[in-house]
C-alpha atoms as a PDB file:
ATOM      1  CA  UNK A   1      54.193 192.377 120.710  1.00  0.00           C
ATOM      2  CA  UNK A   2      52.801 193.944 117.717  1.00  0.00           C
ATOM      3  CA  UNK A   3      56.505 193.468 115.734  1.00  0.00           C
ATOM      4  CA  UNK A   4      55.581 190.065 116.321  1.00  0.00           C
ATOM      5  CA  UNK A   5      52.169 190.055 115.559  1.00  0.00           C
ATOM      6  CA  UNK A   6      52.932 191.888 112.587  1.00  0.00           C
ATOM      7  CA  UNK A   7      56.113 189.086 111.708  1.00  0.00           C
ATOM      8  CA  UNK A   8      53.366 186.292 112.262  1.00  0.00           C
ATOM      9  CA  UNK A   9      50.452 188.030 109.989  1.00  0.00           C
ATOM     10  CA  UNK A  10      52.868 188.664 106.933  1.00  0.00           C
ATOM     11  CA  UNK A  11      54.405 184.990 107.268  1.00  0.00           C
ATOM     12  CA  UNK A  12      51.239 183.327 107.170  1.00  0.00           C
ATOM     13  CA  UNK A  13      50.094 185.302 104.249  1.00  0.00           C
ATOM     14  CA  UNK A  14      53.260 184.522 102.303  1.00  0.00           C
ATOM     15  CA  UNK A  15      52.380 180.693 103.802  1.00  0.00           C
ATOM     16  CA  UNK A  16      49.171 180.614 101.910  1.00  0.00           C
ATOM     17  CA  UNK A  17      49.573 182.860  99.114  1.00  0.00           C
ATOM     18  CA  UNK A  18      52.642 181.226  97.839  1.00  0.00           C
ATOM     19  CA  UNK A  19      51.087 177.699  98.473  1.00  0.00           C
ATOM     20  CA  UNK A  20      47.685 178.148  96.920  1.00  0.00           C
ATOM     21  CA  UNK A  21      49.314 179.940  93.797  1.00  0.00           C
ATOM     22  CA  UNK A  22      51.606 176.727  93.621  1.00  0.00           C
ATOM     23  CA  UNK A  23      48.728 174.296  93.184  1.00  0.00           C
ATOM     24  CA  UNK A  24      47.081 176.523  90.533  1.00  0.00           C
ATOM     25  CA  UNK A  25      49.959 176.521  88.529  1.00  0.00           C
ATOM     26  CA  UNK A  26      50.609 172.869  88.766  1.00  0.00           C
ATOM     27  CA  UNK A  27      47.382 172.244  87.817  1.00  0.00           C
ATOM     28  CA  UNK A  28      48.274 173.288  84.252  1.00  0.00           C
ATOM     29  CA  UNK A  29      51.907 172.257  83.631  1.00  0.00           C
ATOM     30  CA  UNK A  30      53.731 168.845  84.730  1.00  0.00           C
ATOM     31  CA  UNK A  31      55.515 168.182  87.102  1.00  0.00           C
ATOM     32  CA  UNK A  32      58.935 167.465  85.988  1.00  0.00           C
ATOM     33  CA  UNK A  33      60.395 166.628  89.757  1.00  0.00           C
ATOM     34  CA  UNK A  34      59.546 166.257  92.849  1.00  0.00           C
ATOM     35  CA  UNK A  35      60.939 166.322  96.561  1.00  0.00           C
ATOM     36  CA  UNK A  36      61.607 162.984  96.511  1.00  0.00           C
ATOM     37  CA  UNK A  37      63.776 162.435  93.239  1.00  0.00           C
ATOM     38  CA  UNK A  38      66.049 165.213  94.934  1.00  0.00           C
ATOM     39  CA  UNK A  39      66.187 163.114  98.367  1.00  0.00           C
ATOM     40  CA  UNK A  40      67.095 159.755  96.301  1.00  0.00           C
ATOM     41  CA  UNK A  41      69.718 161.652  94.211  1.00  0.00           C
ATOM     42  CA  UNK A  42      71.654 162.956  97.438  1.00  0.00           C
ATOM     43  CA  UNK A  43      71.103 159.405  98.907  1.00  0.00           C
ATOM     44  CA  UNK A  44      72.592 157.918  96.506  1.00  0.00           C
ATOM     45  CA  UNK A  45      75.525 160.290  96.305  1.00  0.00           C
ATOM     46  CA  UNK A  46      75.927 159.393 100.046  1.00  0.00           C
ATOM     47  CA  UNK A  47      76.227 155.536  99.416  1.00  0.00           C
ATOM     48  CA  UNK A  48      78.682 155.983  96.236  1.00  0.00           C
ATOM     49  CA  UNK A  49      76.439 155.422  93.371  1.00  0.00           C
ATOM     50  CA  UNK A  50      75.309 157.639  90.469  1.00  0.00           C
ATOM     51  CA  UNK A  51      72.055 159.831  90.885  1.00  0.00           C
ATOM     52  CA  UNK A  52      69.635 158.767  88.506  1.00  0.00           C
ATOM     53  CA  UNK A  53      66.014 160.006  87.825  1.00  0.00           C
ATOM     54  CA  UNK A  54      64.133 158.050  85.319  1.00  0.00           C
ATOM     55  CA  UNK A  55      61.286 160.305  84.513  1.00  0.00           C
ATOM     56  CA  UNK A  56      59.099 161.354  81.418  1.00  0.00           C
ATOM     57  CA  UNK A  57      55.919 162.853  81.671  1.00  0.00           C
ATOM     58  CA  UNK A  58      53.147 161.771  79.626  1.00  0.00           C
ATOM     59  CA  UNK A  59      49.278 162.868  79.706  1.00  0.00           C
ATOM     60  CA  UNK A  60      46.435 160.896  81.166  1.00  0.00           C
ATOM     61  CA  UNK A  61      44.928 159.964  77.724  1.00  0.00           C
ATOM     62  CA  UNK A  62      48.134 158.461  77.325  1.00  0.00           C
ATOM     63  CA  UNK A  63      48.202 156.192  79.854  1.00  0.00           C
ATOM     64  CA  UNK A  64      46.236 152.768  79.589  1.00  0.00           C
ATOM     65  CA  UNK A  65      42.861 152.730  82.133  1.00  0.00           C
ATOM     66  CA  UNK A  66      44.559 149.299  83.469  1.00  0.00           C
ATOM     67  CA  UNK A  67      46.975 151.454  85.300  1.00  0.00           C
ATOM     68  CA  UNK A  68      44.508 153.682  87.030  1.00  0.00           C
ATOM     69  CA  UNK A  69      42.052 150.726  87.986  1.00  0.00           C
ATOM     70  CA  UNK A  70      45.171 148.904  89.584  1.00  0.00           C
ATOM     71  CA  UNK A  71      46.066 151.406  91.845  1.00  0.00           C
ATOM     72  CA  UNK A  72      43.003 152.415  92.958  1.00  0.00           C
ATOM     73  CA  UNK A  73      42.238 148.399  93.717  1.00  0.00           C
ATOM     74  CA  UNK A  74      45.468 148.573  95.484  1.00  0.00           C
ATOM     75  CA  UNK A  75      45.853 151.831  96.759  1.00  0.00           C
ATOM     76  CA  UNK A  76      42.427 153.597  97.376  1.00  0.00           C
ATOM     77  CA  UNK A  77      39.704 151.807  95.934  1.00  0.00           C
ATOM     78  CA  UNK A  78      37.335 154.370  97.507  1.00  0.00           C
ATOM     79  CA  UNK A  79      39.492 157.131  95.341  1.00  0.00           C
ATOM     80  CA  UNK A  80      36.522 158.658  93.282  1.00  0.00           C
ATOM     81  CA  UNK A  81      34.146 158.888  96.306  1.00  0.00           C
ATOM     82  CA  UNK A  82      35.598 160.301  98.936  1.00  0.00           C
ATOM     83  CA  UNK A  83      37.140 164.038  98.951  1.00  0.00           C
ATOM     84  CA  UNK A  84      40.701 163.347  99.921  1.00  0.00           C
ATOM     85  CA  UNK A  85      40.697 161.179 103.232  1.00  0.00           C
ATOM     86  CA  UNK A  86      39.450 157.911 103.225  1.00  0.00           C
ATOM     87  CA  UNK A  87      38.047 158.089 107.515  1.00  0.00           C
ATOM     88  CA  UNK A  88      37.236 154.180 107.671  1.00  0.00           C
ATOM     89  CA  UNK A  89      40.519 153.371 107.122  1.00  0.00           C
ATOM     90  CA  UNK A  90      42.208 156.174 108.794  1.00  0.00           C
ATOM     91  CA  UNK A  91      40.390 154.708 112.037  1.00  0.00           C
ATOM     92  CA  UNK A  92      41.162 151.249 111.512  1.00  0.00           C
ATOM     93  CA  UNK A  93      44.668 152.178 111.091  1.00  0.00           C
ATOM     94  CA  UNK A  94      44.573 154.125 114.480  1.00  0.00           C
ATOM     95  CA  UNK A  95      43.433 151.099 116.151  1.00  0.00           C
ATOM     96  CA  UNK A  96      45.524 148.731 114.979  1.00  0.00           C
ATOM     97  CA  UNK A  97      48.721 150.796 116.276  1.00  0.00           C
ATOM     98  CA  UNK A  98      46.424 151.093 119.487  1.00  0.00           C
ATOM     99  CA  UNK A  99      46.708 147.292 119.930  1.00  0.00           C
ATOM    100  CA  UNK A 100      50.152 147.361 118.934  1.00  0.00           C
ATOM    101  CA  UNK A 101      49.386 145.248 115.303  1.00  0.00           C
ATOM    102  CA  UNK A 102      52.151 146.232 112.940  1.00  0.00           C
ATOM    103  CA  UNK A 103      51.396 150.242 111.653  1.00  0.00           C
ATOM    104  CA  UNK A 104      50.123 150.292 107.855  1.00  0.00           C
ATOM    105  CA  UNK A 105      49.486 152.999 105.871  1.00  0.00           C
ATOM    106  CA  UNK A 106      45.978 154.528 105.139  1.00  0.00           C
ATOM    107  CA  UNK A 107      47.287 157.122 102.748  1.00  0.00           C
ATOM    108  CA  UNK A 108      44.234 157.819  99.967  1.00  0.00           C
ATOM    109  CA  UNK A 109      45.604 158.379  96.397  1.00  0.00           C
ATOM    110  CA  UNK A 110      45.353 162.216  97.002  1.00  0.00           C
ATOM    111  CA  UNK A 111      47.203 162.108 100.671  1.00  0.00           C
ATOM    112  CA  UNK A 112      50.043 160.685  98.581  1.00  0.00           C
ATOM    113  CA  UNK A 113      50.087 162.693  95.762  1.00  0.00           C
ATOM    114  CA  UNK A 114      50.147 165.828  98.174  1.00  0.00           C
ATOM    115  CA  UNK A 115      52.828 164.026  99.523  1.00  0.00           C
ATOM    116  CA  UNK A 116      54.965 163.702  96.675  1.00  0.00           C
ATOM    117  CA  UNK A 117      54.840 167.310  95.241  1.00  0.00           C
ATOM    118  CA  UNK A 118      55.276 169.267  97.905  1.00  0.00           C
ATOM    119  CA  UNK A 119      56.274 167.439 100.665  1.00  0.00           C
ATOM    120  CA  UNK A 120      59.519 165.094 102.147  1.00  0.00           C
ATOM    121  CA  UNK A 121      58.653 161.092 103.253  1.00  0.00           C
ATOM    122  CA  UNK A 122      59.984 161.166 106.831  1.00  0.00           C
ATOM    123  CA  UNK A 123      56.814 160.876 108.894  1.00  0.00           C
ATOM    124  CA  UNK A 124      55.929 164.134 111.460  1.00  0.00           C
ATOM    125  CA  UNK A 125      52.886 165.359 112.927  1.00  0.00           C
ATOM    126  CA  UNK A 126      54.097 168.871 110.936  1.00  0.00           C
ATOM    127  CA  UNK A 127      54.373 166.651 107.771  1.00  0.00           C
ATOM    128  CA  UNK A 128      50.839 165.181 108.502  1.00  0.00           C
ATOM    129  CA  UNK A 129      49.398 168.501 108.754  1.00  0.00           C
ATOM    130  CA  UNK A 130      50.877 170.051 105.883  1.00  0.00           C
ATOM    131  CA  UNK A 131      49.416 166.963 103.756  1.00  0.00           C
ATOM    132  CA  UNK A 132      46.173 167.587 105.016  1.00  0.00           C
ATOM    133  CA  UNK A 133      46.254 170.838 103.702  1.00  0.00           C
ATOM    134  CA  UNK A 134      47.536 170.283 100.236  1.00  0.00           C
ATOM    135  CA  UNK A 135      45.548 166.903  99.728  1.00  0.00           C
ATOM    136  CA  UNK A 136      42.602 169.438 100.939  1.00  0.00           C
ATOM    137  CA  UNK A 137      43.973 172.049  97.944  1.00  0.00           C
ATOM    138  CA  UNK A 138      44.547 169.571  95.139  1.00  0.00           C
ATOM    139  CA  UNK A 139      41.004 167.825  95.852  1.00  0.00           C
ATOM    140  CA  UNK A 140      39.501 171.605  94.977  1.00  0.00           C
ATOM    141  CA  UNK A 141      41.648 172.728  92.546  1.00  0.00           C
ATOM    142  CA  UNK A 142      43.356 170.072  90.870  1.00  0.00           C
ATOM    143  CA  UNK A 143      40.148 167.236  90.832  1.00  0.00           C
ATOM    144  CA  UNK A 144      40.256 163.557  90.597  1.00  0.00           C
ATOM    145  CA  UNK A 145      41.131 163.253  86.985  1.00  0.00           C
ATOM    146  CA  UNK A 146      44.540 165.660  87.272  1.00  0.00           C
ATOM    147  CA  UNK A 147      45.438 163.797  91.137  1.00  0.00           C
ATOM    148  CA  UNK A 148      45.545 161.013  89.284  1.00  0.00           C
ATOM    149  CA  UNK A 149      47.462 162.327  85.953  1.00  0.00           C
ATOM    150  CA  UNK A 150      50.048 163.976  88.730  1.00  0.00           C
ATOM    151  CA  UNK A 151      50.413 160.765  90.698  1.00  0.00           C
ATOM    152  CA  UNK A 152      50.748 158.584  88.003  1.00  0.00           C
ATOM    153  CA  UNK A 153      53.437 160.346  86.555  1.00  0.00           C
ATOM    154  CA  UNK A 154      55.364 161.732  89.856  1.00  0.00           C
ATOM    155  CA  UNK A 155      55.106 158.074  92.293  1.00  0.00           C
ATOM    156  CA  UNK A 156      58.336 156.118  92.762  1.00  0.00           C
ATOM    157  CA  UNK A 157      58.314 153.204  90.735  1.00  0.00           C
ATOM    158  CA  UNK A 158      61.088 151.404  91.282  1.00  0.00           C
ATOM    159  CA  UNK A 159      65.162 152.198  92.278  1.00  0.00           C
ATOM    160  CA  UNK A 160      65.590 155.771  90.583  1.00  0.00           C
ATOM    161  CA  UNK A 161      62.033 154.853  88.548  1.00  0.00           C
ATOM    162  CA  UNK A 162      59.537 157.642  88.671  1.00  0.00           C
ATOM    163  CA  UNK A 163      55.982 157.066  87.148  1.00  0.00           C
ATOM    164  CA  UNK A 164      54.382 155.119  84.278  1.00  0.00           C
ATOM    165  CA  UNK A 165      56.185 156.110  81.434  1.00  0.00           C
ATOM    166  CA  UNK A 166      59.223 154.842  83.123  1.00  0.00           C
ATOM    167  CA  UNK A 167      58.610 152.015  84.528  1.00  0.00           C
ATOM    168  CA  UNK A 168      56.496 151.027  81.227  1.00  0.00           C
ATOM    169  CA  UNK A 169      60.175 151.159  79.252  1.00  0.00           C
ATOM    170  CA  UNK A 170      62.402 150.230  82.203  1.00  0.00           C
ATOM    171  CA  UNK A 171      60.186 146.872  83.489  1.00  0.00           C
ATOM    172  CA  UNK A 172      58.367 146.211  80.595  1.00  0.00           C
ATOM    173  CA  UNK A 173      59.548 146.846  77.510  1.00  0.00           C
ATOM    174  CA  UNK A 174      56.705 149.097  76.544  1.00  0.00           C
ATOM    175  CA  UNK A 175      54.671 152.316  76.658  1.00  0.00           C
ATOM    176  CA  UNK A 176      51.942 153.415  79.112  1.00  0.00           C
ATOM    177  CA  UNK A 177      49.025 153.324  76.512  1.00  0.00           C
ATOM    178  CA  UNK A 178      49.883 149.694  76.279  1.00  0.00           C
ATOM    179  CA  UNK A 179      50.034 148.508  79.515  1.00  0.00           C
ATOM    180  CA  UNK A 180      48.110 145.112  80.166  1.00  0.00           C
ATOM    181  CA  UNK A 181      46.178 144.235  83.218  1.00  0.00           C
ATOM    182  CA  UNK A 182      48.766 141.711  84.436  1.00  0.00           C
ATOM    183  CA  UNK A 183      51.611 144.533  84.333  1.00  0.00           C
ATOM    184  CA  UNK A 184      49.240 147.172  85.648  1.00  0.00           C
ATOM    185  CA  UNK A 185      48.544 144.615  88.232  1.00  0.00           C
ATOM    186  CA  UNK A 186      52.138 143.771  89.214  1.00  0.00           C
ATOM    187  CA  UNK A 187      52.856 147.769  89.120  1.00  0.00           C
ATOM    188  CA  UNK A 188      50.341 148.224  91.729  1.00  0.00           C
ATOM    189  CA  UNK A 189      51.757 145.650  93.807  1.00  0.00           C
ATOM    190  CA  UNK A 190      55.247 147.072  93.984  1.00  0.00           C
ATOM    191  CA  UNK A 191      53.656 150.381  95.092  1.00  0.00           C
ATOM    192  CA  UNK A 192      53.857 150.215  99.107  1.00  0.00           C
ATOM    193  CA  UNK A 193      57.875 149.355  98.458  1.00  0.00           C
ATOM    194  CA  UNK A 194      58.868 150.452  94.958  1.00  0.00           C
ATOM    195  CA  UNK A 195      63.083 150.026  95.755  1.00  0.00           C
ATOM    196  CA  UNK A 196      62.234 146.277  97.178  1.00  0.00           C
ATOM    197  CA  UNK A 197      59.478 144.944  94.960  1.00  0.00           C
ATOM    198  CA  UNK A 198      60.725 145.081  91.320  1.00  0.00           C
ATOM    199  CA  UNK A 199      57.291 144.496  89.209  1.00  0.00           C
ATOM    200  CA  UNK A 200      59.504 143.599  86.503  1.00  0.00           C
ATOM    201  CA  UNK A 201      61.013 140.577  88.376  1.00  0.00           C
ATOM    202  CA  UNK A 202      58.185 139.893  90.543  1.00  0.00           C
ATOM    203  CA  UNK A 203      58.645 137.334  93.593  1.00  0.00           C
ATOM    204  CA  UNK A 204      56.032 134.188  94.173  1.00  0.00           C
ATOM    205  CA  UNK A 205      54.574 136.703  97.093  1.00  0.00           C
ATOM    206  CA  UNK A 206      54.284 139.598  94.526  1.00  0.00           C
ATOM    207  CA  UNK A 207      52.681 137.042  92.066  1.00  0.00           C
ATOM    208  CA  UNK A 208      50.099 135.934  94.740  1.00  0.00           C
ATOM    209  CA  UNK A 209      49.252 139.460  95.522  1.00  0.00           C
ATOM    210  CA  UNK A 210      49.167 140.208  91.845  1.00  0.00           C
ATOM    211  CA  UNK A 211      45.935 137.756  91.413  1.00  0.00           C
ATOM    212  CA  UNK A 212      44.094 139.823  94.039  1.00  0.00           C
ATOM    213  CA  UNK A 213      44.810 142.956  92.161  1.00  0.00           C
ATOM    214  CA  UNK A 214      43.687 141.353  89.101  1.00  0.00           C
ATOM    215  CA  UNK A 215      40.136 140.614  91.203  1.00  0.00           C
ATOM    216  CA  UNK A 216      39.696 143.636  92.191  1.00  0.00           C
ATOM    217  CA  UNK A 217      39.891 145.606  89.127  1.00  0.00           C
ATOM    218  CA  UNK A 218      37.122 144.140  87.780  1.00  0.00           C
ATOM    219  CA  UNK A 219      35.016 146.108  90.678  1.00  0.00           C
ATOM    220  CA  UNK A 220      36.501 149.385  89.866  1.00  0.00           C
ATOM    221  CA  UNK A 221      35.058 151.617  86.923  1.00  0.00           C
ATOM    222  CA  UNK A 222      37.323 152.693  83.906  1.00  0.00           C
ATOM    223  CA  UNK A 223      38.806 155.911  84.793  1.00  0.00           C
ATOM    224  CA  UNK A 224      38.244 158.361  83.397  1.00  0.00           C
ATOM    225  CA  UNK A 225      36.397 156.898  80.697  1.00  0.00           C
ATOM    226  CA  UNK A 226      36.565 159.782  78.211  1.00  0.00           C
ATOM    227  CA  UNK A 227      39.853 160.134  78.069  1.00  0.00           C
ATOM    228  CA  UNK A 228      41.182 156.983  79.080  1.00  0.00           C
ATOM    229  CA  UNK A 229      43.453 154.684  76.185  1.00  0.00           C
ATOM    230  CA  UNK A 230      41.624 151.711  74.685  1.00  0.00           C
END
């Protein structure tokens, strides 16, 4: 029993020291891949094509504000006020499934940044928990402005299309610090289905959900406004 006791003690140590020291670190360098390019790469070995990962990073202050304000009017407009979980929606998405409506996300900007760094997509309750902890970490260490540098740069974009710089040259013919409301807008919208909804080729649904975007970014504050592109 204490062999055990003593296995258990020196594995959850190792658990959080490795874990913790992995956020710090990442809050100072970029993140160059993540668990899901690696998934894609072998899934696309399996089904006979070429691995790809189109991925650059570039700095917040190189990234146009329209970006941020469209996915937070998509994604999480609640993303600067709340510390990591938005409850509201967490609850209405709990009772929807209760009545058997079709199950949506209610992911916050953080949950899926969390997510993306250090976790896989297939949906556990071990997954869940793990997310809550790192979305917990990266709201303390990281802070709003790097969550968002991090998910900007590291969220799946398109097919083999990871973050703004990418999807900026690939679907646009441009750069992030010149990024328009319209594309920002149609970016957002291919969020919840990146390999599906091509924002470069958007469909009359995408284009109809693109105009509610556009509303709603005129309720959401420049972020962050210091650093943010003109």
């Amino acid at each position: 029993m204490k062999k055990i006791t003593h296995w258990i003690r020196n594995i959850l140590i190792f658990f959080f020291t490795s874990t913790i020291l992995a956020v710090v670190i990442l809050k100072y360098i970029p993140v160059y891949i993540t668990p899901l390019m690696l998934i894609r790469c072998v899934e696309a070995v399996i089904d006979g094509d070429t691995p790809e990962i189109n991925h650059h990073w570039v700095p917040l202050e190189r990234i146009n504000h329209n970006l941020p304000q469209a996915v937070m009017a998509s994604e999480d407009n609640l993303f600067l006020k709340h510390s990591g979980f938005d409850l509201e929606q967490i609850q209405k998405a709990q009772l929807e499934a209760q009545e058997g409506k079709r199950q949506r996300g209610a992911s916050t900007i953080s949950q899926q940044t969390a997510r993306n760094v250090f976790l896989w997509q297939h949906r556990s309750w071990l997954r869940k928990g793990l997310e809550a902890y790192f979305t917990f970490l990266i709201e303390k260490i990281w802070g709003k402005e790097r969550i968002m540098e991090v998910y900007l740069n590291s969220i799946e974009m398109g097919r083999y299309i990871y973050g703004a710089d990418a999807v900026s040259r690939i679907n646009f013919g441009t750069t992030p610090d010149k990024l328009t409301r319209s594309q920002s807008a149609y970016i957002a919208v291919s969020l919840p289905n990146p390999r599906e909804r091509d924002s470069g080729h958007p469909t009359a649904k995408m284009k109809k959900m693109h105009n509610t975007i556009k509303k709603r970014m005129g309720q959401i504050d420049q972020f962050p406004k210091e650093v943010c592109a003109p």
